[in-house]
PDB file of N, CA and C in Angstrom:
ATOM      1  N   UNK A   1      -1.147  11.210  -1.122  1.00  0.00           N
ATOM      2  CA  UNK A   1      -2.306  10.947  -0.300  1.00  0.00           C
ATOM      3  C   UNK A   1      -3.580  10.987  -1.136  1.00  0.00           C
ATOM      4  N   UNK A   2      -3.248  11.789  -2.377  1.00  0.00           N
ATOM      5  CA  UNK A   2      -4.696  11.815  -2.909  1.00  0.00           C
ATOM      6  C   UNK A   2      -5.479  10.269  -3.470  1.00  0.00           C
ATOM      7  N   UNK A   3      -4.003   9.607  -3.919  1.00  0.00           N
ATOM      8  CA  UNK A   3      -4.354   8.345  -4.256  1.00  0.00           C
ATOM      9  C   UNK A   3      -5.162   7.193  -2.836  1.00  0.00           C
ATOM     10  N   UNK A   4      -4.970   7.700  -2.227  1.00  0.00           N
ATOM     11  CA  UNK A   4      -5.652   6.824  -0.627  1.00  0.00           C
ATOM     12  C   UNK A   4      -7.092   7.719  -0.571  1.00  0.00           C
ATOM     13  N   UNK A   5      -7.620   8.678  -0.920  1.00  0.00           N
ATOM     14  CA  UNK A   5      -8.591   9.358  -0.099  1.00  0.00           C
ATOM     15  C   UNK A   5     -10.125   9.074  -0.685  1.00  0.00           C
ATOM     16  N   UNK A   6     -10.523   8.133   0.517  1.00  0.00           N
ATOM     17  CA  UNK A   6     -12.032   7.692   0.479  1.00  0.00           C
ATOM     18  C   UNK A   6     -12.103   6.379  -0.201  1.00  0.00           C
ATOM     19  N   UNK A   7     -10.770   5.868  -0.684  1.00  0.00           N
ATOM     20  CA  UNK A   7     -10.917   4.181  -1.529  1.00  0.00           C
ATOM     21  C   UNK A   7     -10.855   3.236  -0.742  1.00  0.00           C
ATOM     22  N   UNK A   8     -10.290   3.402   1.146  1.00  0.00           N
ATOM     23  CA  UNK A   8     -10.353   1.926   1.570  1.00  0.00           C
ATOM     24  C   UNK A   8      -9.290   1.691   1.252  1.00  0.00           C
ATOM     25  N   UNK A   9      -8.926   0.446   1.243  1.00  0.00           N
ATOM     26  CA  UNK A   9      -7.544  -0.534   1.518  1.00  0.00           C
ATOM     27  C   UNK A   9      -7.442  -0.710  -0.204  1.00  0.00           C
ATOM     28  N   UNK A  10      -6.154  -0.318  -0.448  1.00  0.00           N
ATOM     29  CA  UNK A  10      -5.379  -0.087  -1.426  1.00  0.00           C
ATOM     30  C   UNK A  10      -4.300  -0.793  -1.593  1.00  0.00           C
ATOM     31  N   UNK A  11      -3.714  -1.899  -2.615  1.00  0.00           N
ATOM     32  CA  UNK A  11      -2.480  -2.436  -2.781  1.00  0.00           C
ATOM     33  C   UNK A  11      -1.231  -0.837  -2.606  1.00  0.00           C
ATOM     34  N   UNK A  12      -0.651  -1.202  -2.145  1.00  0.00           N
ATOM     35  CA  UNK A  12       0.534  -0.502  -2.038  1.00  0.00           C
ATOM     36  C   UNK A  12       1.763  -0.078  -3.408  1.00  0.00           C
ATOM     37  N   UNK A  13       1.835  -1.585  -3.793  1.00  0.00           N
ATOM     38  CA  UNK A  13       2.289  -1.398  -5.392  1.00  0.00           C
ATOM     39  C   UNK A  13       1.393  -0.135  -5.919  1.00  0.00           C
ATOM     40  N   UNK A  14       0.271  -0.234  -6.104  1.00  0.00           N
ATOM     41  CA  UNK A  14      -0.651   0.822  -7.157  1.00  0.00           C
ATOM     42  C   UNK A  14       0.277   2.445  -6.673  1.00  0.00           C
ATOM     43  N   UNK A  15       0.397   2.587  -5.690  1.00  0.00           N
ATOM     44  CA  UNK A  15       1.122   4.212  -5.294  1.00  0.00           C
ATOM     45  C   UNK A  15       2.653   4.363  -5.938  1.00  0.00           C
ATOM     46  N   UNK A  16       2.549   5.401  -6.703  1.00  0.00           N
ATOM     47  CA  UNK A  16       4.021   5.802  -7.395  1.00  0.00           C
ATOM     48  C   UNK A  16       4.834   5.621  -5.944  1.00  0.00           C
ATOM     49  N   UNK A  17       6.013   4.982  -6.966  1.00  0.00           N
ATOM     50  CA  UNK A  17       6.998   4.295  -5.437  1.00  0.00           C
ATOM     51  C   UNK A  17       7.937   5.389  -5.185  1.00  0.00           C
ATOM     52  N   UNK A  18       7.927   5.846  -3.984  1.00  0.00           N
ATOM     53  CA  UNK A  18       8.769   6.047  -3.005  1.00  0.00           C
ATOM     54  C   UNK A  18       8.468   6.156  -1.588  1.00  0.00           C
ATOM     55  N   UNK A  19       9.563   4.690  -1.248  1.00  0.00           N
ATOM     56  CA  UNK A  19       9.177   4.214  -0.464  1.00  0.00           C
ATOM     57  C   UNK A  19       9.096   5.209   1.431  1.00  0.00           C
ATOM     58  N   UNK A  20      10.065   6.459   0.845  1.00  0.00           N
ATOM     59  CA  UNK A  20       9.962   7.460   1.742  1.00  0.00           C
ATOM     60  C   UNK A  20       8.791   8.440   2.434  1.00  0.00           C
ATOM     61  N   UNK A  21       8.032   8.163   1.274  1.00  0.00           N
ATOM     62  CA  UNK A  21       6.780   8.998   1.523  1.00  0.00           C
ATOM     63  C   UNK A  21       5.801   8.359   2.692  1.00  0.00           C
ATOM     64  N   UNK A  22       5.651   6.682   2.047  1.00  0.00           N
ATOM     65  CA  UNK A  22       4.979   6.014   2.825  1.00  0.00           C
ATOM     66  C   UNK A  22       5.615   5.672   4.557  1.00  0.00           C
ATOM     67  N   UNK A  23       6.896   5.898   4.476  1.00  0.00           N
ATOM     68  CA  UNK A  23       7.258   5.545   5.626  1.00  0.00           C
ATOM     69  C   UNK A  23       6.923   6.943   6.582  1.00  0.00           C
ATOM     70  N   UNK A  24       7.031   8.074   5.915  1.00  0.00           N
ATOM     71  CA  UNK A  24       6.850   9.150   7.134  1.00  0.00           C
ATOM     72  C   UNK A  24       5.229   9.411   7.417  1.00  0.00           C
ATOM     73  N   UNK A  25       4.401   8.772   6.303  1.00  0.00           N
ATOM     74  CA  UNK A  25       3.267   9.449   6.182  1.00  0.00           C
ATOM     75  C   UNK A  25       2.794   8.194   7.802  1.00  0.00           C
ATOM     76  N   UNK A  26       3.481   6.900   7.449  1.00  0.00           N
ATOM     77  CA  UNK A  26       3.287   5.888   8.501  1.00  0.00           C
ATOM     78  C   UNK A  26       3.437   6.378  10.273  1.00  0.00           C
ATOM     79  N   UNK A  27       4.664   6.648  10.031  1.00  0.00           N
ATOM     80  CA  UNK A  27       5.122   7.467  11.043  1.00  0.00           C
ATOM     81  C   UNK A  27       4.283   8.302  11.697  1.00  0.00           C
ATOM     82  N   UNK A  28       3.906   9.379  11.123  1.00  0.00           N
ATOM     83  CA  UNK A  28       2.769  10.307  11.043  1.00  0.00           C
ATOM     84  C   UNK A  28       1.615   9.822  11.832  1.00  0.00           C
ATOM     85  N   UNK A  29       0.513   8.684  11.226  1.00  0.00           N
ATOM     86  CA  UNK A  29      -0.349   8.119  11.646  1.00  0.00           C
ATOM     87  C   UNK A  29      -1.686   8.974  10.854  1.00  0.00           C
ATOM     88  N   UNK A  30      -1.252   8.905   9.436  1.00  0.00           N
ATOM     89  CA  UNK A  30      -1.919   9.574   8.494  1.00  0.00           C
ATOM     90  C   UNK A  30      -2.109   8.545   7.830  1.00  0.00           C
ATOM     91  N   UNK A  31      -1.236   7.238   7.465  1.00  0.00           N
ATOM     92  CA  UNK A  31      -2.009   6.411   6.333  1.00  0.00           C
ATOM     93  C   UNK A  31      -1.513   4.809   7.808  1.00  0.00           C
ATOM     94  N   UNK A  32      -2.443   3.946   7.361  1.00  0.00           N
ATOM     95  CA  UNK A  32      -2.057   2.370   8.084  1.00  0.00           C
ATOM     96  C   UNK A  32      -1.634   1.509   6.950  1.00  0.00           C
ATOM     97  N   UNK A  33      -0.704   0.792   7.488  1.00  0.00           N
ATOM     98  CA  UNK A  33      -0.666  -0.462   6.854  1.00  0.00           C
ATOM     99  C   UNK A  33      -1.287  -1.511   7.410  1.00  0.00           C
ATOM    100  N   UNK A  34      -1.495  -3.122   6.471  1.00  0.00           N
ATOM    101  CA  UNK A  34      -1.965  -3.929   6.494  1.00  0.00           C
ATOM    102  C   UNK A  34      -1.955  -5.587   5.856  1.00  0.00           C
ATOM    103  N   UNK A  35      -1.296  -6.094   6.089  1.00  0.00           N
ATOM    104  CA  UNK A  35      -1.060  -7.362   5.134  1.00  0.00           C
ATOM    105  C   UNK A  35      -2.316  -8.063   5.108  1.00  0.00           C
ATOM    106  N   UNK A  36      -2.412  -8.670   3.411  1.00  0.00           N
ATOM    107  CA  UNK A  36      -3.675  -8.827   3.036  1.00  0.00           C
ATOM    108  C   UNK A  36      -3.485 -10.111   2.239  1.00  0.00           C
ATOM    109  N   UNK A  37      -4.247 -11.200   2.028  1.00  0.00           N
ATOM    110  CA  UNK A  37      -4.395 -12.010   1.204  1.00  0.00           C
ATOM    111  C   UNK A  37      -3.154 -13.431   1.071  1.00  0.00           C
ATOM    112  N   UNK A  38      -3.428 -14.345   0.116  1.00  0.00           N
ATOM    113  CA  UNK A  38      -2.622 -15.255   0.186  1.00  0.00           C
ATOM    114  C   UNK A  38      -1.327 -15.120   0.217  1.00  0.00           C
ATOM    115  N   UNK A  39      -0.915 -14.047  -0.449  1.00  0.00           N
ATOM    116  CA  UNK A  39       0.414 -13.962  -1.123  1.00  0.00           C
ATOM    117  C   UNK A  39       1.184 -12.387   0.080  1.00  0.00           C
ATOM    118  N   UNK A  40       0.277 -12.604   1.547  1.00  0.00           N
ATOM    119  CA  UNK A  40       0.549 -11.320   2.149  1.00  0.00           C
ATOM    120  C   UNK A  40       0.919 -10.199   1.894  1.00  0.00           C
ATOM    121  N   UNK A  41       0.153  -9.417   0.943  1.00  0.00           N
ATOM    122  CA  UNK A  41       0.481  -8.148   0.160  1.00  0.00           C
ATOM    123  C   UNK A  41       0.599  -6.918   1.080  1.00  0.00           C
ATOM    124  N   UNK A  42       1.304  -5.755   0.838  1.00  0.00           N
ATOM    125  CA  UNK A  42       0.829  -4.686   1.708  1.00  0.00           C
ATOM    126  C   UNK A  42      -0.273  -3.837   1.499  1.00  0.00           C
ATOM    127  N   UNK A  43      -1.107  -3.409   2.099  1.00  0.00           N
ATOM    128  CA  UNK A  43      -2.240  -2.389   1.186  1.00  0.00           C
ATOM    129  C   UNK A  43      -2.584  -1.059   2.528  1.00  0.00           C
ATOM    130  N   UNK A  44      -2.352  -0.091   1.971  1.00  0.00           N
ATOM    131  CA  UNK A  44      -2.787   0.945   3.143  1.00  0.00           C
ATOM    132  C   UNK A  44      -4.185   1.664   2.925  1.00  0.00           C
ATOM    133  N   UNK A  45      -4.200   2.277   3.673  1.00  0.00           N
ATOM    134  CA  UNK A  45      -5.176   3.130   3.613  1.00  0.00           C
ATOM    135  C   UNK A  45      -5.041   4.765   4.734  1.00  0.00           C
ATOM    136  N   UNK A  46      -5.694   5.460   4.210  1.00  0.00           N
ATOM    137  CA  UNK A  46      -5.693   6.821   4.905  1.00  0.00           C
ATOM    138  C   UNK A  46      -6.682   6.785   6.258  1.00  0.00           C
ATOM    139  N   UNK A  47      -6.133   7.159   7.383  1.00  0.00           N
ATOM    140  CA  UNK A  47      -6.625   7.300   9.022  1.00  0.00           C
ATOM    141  C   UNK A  47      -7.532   8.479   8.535  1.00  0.00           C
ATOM    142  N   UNK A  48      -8.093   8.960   9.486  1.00  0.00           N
ATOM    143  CA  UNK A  48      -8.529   9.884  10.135  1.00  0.00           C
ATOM    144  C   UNK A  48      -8.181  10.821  10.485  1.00  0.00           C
ATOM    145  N   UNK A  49      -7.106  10.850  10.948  1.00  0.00           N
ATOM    146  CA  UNK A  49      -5.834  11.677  11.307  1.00  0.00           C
ATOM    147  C   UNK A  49      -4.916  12.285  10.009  1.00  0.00           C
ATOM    148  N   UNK A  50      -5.201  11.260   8.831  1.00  0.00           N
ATOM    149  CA  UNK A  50      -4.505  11.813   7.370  1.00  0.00           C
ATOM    150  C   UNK A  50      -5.809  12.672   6.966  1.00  0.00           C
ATOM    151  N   UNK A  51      -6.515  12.322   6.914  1.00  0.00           N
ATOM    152  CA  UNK A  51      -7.816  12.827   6.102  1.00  0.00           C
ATOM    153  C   UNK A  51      -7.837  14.196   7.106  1.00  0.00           C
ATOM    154  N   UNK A  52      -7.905  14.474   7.945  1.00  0.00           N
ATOM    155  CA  UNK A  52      -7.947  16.016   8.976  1.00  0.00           C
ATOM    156  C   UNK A  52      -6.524  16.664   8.149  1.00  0.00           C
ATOM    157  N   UNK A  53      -5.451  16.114   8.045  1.00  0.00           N
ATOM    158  CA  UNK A  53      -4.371  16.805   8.033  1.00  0.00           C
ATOM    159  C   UNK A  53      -4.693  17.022   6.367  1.00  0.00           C
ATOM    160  N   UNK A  54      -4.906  16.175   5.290  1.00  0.00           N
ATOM    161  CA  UNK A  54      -4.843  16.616   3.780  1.00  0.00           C
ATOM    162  C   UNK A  54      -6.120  17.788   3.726  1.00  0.00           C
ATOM    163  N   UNK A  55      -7.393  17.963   4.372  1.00  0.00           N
ATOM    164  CA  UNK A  55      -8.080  18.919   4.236  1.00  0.00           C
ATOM    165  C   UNK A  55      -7.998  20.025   4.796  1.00  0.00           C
ATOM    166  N   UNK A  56      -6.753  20.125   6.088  1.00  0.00           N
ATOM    167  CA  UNK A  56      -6.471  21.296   6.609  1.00  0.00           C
ATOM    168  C   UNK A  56      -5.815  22.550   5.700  1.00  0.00           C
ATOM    169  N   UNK A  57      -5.984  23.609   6.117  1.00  0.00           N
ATOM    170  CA  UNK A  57      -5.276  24.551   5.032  1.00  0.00           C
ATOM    171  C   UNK A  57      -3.852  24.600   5.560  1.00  0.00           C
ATOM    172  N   UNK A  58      -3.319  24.905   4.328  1.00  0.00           N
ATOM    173  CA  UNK A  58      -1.722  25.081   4.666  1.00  0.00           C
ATOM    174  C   UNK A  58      -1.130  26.337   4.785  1.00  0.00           C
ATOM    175  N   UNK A  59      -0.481  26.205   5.820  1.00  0.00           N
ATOM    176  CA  UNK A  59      -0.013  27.766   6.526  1.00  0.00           C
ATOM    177  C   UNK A  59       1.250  28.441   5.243  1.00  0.00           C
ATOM    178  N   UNK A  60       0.788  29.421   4.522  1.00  0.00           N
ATOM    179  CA  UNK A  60       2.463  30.238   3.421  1.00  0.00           C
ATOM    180  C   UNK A  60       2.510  31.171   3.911  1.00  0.00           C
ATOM    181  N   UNK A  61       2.246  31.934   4.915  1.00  0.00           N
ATOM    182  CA  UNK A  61       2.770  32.914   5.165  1.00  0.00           C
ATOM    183  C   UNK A  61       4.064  33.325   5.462  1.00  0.00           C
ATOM    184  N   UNK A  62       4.433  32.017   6.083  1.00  0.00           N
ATOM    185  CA  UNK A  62       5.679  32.544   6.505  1.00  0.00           C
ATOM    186  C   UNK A  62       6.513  32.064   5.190  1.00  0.00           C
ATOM    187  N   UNK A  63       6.771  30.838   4.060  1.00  0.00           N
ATOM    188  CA  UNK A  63       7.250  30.624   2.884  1.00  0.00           C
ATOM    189  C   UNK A  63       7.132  32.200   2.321  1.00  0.00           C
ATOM    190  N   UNK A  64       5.855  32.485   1.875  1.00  0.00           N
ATOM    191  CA  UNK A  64       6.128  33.860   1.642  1.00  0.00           C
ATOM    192  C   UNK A  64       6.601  34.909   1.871  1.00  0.00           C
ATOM    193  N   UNK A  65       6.856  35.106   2.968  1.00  0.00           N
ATOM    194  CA  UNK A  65       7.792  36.417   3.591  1.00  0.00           C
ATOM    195  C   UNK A  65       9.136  35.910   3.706  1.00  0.00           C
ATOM    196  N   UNK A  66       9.433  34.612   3.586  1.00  0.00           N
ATOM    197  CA  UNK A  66      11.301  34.479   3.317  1.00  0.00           C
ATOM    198  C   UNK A  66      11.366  34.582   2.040  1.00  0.00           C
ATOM    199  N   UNK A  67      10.142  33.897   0.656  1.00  0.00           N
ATOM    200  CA  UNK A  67      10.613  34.600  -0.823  1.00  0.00           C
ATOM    201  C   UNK A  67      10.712  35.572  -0.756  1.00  0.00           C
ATOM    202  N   UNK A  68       9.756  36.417  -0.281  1.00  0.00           N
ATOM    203  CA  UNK A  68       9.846  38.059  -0.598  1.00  0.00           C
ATOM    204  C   UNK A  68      11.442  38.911   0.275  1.00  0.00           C
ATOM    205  N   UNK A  69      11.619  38.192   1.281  1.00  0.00           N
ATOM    206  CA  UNK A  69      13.222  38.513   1.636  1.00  0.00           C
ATOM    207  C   UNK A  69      13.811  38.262   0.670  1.00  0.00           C
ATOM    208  N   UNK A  70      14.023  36.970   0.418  1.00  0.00           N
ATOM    209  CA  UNK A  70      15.490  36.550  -0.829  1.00  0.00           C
ATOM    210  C   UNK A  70      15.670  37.305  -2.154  1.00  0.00           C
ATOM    211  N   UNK A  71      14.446  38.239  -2.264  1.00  0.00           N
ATOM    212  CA  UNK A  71      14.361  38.989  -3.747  1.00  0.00           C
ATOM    213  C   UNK A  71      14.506  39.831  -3.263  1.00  0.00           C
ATOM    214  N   UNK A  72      15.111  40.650  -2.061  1.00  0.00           N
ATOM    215  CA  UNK A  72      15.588  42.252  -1.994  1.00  0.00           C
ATOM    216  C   UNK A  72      16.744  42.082  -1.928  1.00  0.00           C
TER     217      UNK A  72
END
């Protein structure tokens, strides 16, 4: 996502490929797609809804208290 944030409509090629990421992030309703130009390219870009979710903080508390289980 960092590669989408604040650039606008982005060729799709340019994002390290996997094509999994883009499909859930789609899913999500964190990045849009868009066909663009002569050669109908794909190019996305980051919603509104991605941009809230990449600046939200991320919850470890609980990651942390199952590491700290698995090491006793």
């Amino acid at each position: 996502m960092q590669h989408l944030r604040g650039v606008g409509w982005i060729k799709a090629l340019t994002l390290p490929p996997n094509g999994r990421t883009v499909k859930s992030l789609l899913q999500k309703g964190w990045i849009e797609q868009q066909h663009q130009g002569p050669k109908n390219e794909v190019f996305l870009r980051l919603t509104d809804k991605g941009l809230e979710a990449k600046t939200s903080p991320i919850p470890i508390r609980r990651r942390l208290e199952l590491a700290l289980k698995g090491k006793k």
